[in-house]
PDB file of N, CA and C in Angstrom:
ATOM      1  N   UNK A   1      74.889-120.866-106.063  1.00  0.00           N
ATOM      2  CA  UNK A   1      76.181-121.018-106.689  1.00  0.00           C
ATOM      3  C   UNK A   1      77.102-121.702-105.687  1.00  0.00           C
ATOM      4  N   UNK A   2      77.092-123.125-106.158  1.00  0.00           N
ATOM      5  CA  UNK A   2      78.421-123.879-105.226  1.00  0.00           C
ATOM      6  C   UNK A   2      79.283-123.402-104.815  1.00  0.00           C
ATOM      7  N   UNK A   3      80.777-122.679-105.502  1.00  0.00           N
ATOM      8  CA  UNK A   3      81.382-122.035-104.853  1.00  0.00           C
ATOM      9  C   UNK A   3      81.744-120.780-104.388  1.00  0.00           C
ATOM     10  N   UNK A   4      80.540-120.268-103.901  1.00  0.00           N
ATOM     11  CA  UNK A   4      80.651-119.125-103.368  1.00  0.00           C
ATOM     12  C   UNK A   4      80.959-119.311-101.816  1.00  0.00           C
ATOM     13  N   UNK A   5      81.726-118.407-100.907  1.00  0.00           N
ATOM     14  CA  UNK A   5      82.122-118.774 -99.539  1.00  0.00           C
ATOM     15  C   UNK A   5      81.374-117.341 -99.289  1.00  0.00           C
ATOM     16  N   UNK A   6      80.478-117.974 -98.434  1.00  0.00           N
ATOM     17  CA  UNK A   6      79.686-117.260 -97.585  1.00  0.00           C
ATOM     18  C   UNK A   6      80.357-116.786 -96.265  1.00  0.00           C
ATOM     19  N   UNK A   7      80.562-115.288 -95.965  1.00  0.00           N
ATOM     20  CA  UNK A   7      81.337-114.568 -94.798  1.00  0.00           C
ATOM     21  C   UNK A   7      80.471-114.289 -93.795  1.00  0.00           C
ATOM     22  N   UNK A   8      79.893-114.906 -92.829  1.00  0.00           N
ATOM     23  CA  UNK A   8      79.056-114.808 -91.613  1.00  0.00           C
ATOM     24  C   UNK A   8      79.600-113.880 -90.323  1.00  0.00           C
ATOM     25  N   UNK A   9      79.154-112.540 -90.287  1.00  0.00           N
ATOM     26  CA  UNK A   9      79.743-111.953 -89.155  1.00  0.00           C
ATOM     27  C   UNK A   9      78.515-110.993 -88.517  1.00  0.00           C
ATOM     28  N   UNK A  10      78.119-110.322 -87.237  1.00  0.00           N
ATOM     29  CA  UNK A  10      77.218-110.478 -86.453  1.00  0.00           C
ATOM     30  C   UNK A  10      76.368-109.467 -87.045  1.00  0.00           C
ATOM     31  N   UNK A  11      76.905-108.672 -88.334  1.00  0.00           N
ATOM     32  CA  UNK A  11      75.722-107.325 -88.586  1.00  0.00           C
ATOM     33  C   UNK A  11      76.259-107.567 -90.184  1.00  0.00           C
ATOM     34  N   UNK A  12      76.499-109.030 -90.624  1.00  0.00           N
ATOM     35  CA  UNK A  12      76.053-108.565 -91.780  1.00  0.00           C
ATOM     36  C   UNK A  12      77.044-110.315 -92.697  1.00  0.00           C
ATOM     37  N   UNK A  13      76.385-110.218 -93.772  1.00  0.00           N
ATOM     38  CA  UNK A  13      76.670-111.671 -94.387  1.00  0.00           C
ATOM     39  C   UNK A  13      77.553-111.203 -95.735  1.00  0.00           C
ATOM     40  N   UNK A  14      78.444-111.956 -96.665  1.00  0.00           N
ATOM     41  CA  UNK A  14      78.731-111.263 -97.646  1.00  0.00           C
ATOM     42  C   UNK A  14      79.489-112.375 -98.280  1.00  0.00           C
ATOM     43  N   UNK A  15      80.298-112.050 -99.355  1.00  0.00           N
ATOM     44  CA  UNK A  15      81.370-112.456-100.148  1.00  0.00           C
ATOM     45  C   UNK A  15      82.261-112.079-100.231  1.00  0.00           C
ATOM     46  N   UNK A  16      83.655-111.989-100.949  1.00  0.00           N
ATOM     47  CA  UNK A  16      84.737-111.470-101.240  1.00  0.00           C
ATOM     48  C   UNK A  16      84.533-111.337-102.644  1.00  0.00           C
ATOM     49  N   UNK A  17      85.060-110.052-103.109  1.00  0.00           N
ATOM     50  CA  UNK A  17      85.148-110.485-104.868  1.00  0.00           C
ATOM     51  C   UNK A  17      85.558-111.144-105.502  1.00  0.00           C
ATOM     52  N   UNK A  18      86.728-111.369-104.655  1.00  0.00           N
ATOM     53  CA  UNK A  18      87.755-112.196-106.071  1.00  0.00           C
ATOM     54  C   UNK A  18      86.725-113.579-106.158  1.00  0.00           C
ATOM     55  N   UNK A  19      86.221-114.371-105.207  1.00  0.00           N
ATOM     56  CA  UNK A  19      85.616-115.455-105.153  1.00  0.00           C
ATOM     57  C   UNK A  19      84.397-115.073-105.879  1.00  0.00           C
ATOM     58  N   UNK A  20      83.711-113.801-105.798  1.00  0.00           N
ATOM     59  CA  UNK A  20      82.708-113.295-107.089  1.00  0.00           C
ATOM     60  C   UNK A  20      82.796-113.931-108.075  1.00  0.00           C
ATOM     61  N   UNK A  21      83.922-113.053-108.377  1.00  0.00           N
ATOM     62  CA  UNK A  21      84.182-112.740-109.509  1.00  0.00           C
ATOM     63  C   UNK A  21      84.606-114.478-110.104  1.00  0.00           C
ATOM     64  N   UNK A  22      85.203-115.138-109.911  1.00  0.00           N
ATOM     65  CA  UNK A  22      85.866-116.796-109.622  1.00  0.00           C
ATOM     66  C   UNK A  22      85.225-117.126-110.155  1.00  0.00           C
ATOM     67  N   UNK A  23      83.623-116.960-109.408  1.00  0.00           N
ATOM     68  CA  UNK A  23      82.564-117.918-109.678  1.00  0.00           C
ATOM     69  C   UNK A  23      81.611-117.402-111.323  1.00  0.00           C
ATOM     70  N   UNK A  24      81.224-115.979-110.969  1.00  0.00           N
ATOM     71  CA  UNK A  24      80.307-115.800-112.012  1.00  0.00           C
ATOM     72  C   UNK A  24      81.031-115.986-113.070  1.00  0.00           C
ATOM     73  N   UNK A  25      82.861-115.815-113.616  1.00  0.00           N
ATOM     74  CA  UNK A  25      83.550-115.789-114.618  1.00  0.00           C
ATOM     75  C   UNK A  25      83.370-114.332-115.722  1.00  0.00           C
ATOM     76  N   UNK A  26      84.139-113.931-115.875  1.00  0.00           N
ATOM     77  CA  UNK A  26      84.608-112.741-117.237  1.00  0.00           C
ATOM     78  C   UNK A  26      82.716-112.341-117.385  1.00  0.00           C
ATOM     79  N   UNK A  27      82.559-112.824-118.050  1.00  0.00           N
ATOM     80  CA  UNK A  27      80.929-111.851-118.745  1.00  0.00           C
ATOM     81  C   UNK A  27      80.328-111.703-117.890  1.00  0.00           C
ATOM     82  N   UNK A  28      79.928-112.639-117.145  1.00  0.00           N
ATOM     83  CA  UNK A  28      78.499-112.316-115.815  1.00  0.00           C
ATOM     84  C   UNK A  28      79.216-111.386-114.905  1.00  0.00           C
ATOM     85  N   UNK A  29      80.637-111.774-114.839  1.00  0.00           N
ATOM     86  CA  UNK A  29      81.046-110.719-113.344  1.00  0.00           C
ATOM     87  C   UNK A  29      81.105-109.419-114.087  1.00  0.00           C
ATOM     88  N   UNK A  30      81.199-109.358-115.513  1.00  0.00           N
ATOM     89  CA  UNK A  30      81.095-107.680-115.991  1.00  0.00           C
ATOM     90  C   UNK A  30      80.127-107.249-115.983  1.00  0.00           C
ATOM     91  N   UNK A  31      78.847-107.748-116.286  1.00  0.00           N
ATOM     92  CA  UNK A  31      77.430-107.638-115.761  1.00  0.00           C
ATOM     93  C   UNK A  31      77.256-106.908-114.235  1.00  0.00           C
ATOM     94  N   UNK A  32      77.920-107.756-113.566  1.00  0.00           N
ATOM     95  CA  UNK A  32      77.378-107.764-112.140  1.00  0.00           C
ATOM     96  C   UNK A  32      78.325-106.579-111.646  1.00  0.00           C
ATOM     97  N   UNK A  33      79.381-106.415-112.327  1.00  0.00           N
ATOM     98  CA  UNK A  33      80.153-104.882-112.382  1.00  0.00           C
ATOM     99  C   UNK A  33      79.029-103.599-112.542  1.00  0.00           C
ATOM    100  N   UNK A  34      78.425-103.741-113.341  1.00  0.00           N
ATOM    101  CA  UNK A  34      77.715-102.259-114.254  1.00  0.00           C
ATOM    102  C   UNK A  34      76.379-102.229-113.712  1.00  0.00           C
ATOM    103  N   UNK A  35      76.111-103.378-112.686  1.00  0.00           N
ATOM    104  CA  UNK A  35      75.144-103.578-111.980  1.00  0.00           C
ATOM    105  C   UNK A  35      75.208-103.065-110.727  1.00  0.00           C
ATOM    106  N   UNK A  36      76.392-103.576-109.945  1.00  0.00           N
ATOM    107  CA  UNK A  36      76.345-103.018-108.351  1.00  0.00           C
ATOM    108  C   UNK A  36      76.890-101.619-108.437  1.00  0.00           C
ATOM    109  N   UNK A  37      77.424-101.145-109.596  1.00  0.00           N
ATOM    110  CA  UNK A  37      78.116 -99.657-109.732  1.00  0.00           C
ATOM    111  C   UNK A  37      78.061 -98.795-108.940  1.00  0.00           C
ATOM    112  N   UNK A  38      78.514 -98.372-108.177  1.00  0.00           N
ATOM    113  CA  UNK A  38      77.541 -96.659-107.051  1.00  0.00           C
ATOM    114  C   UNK A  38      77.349 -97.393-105.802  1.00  0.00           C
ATOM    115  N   UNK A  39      76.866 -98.485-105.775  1.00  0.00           N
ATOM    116  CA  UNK A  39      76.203 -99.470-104.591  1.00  0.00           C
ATOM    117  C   UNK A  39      77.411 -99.592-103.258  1.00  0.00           C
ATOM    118  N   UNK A  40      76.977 -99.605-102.235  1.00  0.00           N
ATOM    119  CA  UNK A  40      77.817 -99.696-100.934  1.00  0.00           C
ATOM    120  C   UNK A  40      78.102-101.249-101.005  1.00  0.00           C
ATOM    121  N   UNK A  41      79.375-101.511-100.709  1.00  0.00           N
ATOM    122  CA  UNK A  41      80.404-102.720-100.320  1.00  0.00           C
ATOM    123  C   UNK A  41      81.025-102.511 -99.296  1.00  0.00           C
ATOM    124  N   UNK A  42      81.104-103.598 -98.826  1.00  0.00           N
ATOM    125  CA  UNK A  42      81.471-103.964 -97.424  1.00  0.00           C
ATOM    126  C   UNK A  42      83.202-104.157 -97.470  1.00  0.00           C
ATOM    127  N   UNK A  43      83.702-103.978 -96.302  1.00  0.00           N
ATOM    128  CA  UNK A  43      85.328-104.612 -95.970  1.00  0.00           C
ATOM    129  C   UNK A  43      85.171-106.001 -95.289  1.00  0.00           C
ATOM    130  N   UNK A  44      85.972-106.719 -95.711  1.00  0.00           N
ATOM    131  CA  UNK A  44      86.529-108.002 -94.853  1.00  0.00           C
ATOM    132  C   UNK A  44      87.993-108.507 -94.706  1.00  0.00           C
ATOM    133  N   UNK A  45      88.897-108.251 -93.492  1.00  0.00           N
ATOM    134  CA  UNK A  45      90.459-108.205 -93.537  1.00  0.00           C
ATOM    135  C   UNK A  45      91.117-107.896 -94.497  1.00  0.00           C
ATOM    136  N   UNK A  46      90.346-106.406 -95.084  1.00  0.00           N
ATOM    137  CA  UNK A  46      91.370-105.979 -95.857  1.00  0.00           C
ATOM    138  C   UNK A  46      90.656-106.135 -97.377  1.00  0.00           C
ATOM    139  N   UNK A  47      89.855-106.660 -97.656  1.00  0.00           N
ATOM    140  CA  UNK A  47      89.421-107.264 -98.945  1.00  0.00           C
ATOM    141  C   UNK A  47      87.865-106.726 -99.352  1.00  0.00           C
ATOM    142  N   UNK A  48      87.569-106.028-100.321  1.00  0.00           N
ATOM    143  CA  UNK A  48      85.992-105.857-100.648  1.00  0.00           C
ATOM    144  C   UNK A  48      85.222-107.171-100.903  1.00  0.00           C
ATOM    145  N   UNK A  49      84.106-106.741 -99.560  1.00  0.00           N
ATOM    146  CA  UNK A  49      82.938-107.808 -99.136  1.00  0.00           C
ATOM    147  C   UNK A  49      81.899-107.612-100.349  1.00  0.00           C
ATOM    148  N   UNK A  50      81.125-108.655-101.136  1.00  0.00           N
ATOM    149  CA  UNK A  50      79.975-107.521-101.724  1.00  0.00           C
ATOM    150  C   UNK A  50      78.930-108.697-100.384  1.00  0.00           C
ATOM    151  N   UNK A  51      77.746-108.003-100.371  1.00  0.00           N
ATOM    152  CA  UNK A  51      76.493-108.238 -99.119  1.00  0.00           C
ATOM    153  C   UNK A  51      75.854-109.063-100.348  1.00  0.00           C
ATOM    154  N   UNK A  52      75.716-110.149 -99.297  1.00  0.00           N
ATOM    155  CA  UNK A  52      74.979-111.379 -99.518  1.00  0.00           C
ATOM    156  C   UNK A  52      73.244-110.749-100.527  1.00  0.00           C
ATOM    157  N   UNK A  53      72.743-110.301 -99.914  1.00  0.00           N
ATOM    158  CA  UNK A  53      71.639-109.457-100.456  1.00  0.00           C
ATOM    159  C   UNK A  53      72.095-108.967-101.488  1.00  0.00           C
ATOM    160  N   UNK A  54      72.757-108.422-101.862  1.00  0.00           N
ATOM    161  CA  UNK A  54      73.130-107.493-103.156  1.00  0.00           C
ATOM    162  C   UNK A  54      73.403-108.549-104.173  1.00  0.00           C
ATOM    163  N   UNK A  55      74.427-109.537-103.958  1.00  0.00           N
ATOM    164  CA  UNK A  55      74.336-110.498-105.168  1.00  0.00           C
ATOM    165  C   UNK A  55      73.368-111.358-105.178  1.00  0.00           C
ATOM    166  N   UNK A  56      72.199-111.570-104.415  1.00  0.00           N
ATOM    167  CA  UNK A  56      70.853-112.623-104.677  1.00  0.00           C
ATOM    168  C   UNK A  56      70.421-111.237-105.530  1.00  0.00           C
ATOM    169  N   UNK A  57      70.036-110.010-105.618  1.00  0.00           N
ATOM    170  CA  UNK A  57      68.965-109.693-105.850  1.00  0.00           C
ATOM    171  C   UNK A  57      69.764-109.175-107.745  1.00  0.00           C
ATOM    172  N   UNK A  58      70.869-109.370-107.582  1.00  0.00           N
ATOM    173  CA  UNK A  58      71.362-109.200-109.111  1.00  0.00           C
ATOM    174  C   UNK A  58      71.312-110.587-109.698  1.00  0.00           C
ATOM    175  N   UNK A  59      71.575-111.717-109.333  1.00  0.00           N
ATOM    176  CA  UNK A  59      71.394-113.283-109.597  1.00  0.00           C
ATOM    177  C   UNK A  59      69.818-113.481-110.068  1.00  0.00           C
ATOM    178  N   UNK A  60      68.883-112.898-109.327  1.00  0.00           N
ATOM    179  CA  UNK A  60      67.606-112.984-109.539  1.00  0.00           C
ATOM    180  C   UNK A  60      66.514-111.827-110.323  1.00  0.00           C
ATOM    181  N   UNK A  61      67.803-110.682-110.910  1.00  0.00           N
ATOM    182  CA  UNK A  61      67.176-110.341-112.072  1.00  0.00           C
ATOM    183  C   UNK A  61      66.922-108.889-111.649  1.00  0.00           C
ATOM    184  N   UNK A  62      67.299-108.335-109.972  1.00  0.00           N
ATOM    185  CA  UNK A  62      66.072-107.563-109.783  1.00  0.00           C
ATOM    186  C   UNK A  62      67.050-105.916-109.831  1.00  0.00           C
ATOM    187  N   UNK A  63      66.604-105.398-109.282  1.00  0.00           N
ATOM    188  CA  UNK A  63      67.427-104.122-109.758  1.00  0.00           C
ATOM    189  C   UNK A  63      67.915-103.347-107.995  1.00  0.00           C
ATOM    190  N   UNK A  64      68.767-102.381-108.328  1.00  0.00           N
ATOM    191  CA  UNK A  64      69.733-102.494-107.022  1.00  0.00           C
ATOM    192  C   UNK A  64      68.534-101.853-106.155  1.00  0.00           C
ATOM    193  N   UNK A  65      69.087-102.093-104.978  1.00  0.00           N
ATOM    194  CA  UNK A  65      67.974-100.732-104.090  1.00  0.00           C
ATOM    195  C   UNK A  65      69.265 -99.859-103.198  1.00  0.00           C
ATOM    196  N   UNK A  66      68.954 -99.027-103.686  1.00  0.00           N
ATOM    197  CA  UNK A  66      69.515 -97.398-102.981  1.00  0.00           C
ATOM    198  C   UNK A  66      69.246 -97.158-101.431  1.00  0.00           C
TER     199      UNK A  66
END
């Protein structure tokens, strides 16, 4: 996904939501809501990170891991 901004820091890779959310738009990001549900998210200055891993493995169909 083109515009996603990838957050590179030394223990761990991620996103911001709002840029999530930006990108997948209204239906997929409600998807990807009821999907990461329960799931650990990251901080970045203030802002929820979701982990790079967590949105490939919902993009690619697969189911969360605990």
């Amino acid at each position: 996904m083109q515009n996603l901004k990838l957050i590179k820091e030394k223990v761990y890779e991620g996103y911001l939501l709002d840029n999530v959310k930006e990108v997948l738009g209204p239906k997929k990001f409600e998807e990807f809501e009821n999907w990461i549900y329960g799931q650990t998210v990251g901080e970045y200055e203030g802002k929820i990170l979701i982990y790079r891993i967590d949105l490939e493995r919902f993009l690619n169909g697969l189911p969360v891991v605990d």
